[in-house]
PDB file of N, CA and C in Angstrom:
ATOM      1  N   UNK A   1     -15.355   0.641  -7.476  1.00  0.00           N
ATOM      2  CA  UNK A   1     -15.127  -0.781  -7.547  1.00  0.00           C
ATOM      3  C   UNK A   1     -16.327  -1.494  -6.933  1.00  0.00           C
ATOM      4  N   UNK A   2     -16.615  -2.872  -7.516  1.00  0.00           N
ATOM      5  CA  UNK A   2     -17.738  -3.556  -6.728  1.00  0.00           C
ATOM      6  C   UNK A   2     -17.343  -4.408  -6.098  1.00  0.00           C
ATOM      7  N   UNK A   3     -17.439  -4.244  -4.694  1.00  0.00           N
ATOM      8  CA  UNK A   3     -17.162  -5.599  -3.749  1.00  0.00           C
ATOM      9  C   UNK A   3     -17.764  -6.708  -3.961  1.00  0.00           C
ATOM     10  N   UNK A   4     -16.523  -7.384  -4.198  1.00  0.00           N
ATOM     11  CA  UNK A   4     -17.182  -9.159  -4.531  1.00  0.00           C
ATOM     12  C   UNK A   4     -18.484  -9.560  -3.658  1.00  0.00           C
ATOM     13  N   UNK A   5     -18.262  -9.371  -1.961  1.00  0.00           N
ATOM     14  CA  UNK A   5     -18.635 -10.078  -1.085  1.00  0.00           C
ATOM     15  C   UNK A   5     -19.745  -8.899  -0.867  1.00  0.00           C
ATOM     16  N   UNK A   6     -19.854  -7.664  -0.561  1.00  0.00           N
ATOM     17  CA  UNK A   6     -21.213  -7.047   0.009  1.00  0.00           C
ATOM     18  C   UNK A   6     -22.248  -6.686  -1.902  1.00  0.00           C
ATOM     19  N   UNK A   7     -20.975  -6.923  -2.236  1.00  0.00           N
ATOM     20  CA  UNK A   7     -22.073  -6.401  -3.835  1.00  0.00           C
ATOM     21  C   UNK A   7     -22.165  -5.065  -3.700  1.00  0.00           C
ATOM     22  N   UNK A   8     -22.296  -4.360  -3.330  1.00  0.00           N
ATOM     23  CA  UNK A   8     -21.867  -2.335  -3.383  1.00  0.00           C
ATOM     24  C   UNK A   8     -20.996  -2.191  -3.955  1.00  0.00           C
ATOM     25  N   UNK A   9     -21.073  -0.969  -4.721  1.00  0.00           N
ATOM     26  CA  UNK A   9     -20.081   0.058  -5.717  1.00  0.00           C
ATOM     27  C   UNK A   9     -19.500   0.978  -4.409  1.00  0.00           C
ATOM     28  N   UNK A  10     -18.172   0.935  -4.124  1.00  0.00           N
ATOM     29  CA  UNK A  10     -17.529   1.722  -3.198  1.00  0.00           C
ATOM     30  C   UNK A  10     -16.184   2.379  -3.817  1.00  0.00           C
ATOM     31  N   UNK A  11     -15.789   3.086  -3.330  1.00  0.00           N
ATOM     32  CA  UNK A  11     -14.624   3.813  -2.879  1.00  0.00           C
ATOM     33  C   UNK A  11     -13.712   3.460  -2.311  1.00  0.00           C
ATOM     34  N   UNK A  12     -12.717   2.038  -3.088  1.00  0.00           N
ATOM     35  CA  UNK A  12     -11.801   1.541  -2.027  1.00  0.00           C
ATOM     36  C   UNK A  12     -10.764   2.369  -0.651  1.00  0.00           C
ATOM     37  N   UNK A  13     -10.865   1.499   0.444  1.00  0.00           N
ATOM     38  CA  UNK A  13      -9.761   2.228   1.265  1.00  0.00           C
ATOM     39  C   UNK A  13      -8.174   1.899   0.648  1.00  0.00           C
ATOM     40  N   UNK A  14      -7.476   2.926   1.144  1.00  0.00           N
ATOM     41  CA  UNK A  14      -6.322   2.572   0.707  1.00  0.00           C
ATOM     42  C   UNK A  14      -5.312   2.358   1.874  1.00  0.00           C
ATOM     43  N   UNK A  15      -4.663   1.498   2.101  1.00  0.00           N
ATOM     44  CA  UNK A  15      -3.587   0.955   3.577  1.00  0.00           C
ATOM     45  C   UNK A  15      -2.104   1.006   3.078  1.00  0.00           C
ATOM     46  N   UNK A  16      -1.264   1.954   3.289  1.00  0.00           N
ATOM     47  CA  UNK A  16       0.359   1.383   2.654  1.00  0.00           C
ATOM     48  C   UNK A  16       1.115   1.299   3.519  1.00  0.00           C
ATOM     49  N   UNK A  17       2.073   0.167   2.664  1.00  0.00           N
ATOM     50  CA  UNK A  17       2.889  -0.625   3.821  1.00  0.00           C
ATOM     51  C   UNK A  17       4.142  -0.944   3.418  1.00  0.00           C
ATOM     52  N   UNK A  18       5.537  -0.752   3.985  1.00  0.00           N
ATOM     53  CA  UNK A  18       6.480  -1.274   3.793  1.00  0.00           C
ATOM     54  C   UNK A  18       6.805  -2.494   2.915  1.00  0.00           C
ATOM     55  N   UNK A  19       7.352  -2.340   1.604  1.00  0.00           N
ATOM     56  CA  UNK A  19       7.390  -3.392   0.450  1.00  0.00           C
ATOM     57  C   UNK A  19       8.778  -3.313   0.327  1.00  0.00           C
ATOM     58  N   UNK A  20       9.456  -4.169  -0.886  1.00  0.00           N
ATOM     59  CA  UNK A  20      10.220  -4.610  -0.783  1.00  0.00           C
ATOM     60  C   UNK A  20      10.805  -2.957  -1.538  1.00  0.00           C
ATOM     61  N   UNK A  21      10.088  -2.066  -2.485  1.00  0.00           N
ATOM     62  CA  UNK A  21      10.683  -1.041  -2.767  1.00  0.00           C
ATOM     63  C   UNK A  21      11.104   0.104  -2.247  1.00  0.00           C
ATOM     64  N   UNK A  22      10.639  -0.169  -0.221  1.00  0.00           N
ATOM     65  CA  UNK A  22      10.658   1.038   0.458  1.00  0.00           C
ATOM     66  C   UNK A  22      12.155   0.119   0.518  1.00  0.00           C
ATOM     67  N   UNK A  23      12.110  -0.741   1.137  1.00  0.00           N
ATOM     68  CA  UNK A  23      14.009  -1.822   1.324  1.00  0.00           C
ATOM     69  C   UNK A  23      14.654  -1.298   0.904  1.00  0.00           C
ATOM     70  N   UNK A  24      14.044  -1.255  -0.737  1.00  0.00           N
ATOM     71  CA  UNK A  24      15.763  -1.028  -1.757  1.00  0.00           C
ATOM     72  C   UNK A  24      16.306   0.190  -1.539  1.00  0.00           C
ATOM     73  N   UNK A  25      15.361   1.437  -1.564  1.00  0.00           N
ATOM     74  CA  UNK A  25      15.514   2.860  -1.085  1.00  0.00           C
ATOM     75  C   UNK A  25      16.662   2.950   0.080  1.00  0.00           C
ATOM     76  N   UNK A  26      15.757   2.121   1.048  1.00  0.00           N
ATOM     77  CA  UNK A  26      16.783   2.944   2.309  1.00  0.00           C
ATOM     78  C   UNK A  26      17.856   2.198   2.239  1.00  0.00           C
ATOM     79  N   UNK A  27      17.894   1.242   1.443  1.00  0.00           N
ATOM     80  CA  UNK A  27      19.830   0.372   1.148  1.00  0.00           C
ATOM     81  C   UNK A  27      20.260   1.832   0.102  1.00  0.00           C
ATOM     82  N   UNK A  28      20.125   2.263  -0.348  1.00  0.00           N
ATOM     83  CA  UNK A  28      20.640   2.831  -1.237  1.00  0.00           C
ATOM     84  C   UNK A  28      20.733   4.161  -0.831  1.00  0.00           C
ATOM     85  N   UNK A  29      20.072   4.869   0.312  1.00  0.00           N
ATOM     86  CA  UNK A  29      20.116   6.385   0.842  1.00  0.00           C
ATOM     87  C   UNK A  29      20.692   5.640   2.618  1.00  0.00           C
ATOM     88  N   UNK A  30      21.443   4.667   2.558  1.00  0.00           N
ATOM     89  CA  UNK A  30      21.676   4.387   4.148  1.00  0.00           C
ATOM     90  C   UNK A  30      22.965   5.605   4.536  1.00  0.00           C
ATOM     91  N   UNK A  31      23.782   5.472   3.954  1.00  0.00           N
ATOM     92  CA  UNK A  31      24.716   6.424   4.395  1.00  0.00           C
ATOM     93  C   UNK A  31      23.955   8.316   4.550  1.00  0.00           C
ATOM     94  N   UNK A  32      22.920   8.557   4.069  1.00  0.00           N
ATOM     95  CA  UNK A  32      22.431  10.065   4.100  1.00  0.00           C
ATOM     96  C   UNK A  32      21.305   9.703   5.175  1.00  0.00           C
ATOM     97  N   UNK A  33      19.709   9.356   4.715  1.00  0.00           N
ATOM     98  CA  UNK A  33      18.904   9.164   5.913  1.00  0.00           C
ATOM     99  C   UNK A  33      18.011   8.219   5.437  1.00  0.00           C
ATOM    100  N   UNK A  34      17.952   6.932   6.295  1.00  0.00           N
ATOM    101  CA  UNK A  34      17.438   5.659   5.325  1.00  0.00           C
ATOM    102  C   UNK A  34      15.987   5.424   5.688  1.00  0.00           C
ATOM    103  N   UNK A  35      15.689   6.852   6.523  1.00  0.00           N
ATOM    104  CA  UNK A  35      13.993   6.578   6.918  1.00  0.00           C
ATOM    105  C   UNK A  35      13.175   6.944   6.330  1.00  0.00           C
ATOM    106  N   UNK A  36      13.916   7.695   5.177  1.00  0.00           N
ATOM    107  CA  UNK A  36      12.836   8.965   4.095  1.00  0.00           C
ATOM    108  C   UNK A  36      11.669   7.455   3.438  1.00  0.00           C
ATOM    109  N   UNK A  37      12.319   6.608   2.633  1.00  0.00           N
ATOM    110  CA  UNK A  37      11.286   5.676   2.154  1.00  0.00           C
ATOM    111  C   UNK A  37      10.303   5.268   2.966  1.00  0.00           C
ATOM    112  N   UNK A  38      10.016   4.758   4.167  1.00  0.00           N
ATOM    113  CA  UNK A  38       9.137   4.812   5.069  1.00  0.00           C
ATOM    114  C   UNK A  38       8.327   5.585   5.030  1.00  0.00           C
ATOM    115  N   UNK A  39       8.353   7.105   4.949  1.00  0.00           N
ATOM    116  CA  UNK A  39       7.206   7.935   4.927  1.00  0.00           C
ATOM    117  C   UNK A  39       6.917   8.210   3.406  1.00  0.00           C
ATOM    118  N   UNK A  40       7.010   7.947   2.439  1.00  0.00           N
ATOM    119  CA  UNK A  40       6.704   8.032   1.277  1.00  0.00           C
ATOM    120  C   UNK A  40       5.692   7.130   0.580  1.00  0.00           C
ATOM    121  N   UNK A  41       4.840   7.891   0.116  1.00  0.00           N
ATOM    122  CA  UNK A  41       3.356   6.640   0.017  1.00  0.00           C
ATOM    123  C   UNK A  41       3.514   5.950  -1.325  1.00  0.00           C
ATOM    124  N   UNK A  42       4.275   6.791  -2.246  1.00  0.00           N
ATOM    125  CA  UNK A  42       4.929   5.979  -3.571  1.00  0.00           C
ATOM    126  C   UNK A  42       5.530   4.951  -3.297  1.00  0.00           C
ATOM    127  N   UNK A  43       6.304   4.885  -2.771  1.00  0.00           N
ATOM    128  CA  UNK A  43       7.607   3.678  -1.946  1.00  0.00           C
ATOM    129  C   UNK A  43       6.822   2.789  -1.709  1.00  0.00           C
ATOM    130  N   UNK A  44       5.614   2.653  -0.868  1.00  0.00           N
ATOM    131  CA  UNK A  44       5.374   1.401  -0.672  1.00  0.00           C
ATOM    132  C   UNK A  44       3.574   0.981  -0.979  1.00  0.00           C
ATOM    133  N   UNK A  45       3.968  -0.836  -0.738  1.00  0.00           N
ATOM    134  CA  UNK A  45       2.582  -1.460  -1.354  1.00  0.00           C
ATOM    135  C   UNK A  45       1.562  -1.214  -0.619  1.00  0.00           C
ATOM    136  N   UNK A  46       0.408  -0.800  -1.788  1.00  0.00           N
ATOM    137  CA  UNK A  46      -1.137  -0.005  -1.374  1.00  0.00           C
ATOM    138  C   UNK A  46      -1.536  -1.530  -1.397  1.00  0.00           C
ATOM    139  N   UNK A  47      -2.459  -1.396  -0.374  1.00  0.00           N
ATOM    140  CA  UNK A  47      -4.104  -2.767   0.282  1.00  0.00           C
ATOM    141  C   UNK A  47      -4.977  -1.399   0.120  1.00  0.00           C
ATOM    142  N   UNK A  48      -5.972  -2.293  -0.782  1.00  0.00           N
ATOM    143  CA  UNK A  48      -7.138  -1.815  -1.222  1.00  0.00           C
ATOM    144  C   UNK A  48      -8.406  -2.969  -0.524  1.00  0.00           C
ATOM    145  N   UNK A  49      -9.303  -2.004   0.234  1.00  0.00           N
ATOM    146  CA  UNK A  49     -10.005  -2.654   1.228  1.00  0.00           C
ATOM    147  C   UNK A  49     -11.231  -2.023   0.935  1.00  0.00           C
ATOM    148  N   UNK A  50     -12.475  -2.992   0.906  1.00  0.00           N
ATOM    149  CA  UNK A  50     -14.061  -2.268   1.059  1.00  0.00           C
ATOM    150  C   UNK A  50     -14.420  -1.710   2.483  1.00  0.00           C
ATOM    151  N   UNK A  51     -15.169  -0.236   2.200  1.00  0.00           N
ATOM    152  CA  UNK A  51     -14.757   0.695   3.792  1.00  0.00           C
ATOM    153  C   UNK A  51     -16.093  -0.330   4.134  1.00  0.00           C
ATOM    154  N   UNK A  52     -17.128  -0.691   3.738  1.00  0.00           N
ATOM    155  CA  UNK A  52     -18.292  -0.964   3.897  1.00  0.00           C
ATOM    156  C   UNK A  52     -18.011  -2.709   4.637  1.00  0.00           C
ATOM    157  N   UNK A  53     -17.452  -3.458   4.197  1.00  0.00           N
ATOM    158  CA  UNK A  53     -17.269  -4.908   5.061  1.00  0.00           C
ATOM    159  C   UNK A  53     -15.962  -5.132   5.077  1.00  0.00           C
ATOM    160  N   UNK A  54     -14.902  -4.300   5.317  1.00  0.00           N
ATOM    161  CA  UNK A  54     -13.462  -4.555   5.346  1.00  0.00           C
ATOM    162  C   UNK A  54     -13.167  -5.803   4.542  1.00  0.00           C
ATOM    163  N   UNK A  55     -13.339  -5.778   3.614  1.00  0.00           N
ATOM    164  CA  UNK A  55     -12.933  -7.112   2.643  1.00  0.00           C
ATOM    165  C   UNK A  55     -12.016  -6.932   1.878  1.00  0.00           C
ATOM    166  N   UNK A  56     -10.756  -7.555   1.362  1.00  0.00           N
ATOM    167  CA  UNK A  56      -9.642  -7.058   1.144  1.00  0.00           C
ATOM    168  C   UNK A  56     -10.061  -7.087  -0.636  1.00  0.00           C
ATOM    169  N   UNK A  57     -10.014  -6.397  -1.209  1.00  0.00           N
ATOM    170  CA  UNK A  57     -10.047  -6.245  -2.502  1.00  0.00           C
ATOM    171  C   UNK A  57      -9.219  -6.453  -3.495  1.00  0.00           C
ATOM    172  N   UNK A  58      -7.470  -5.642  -3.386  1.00  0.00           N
ATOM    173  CA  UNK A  58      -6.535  -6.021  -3.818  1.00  0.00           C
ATOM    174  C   UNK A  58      -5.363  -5.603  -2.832  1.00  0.00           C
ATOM    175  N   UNK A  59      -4.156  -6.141  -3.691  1.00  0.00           N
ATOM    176  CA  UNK A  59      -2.917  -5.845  -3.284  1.00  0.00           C
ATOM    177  C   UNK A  59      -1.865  -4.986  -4.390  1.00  0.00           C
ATOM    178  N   UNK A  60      -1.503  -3.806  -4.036  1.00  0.00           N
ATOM    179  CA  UNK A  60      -0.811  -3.302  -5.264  1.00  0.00           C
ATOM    180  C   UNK A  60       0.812  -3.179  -5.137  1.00  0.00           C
ATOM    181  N   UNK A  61       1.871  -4.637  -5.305  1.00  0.00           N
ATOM    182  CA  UNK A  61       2.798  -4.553  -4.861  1.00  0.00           C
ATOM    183  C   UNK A  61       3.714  -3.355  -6.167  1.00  0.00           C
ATOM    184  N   UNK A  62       4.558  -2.308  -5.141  1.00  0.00           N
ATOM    185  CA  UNK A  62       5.785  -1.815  -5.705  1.00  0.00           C
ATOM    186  C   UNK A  62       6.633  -2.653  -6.859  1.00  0.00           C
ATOM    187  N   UNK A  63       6.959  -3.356  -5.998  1.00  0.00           N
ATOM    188  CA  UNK A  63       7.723  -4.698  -7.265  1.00  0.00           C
ATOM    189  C   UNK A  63       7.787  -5.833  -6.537  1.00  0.00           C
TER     190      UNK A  63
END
């Protein structure tokens, strides 16, 4: 990808974070164990960041 702001071709970082699809999970596994979505990197929304000027690139929401 090319960072808008440094202009370099990089290798975005990738950051994931609790979205609204890790939520629905653990409503729906609450009675068994509602923490599994939390550690699951599918489950939740990736931040795509330049490693080179931490500039946020995108956001890839779950839903």
């Amino acid at each position: 990808v090319a960072c808008p702001k440094c202009h370099q071709t990089v290798l975005s970082k990738v950051n994931y974070s609790a979205g609204l699809l890790t939520y629905l999970f653990c409503g729906g596994l609450f009675l068994c164990c509602c923490l599994i979505p939390f550690c699951v990197d599918r489950l939740r929304d990736a931040k795509h960041t330049c490693p080179t000027c931490k500039t946020e690139l995108g956001v890839y929401k779950r839903l």
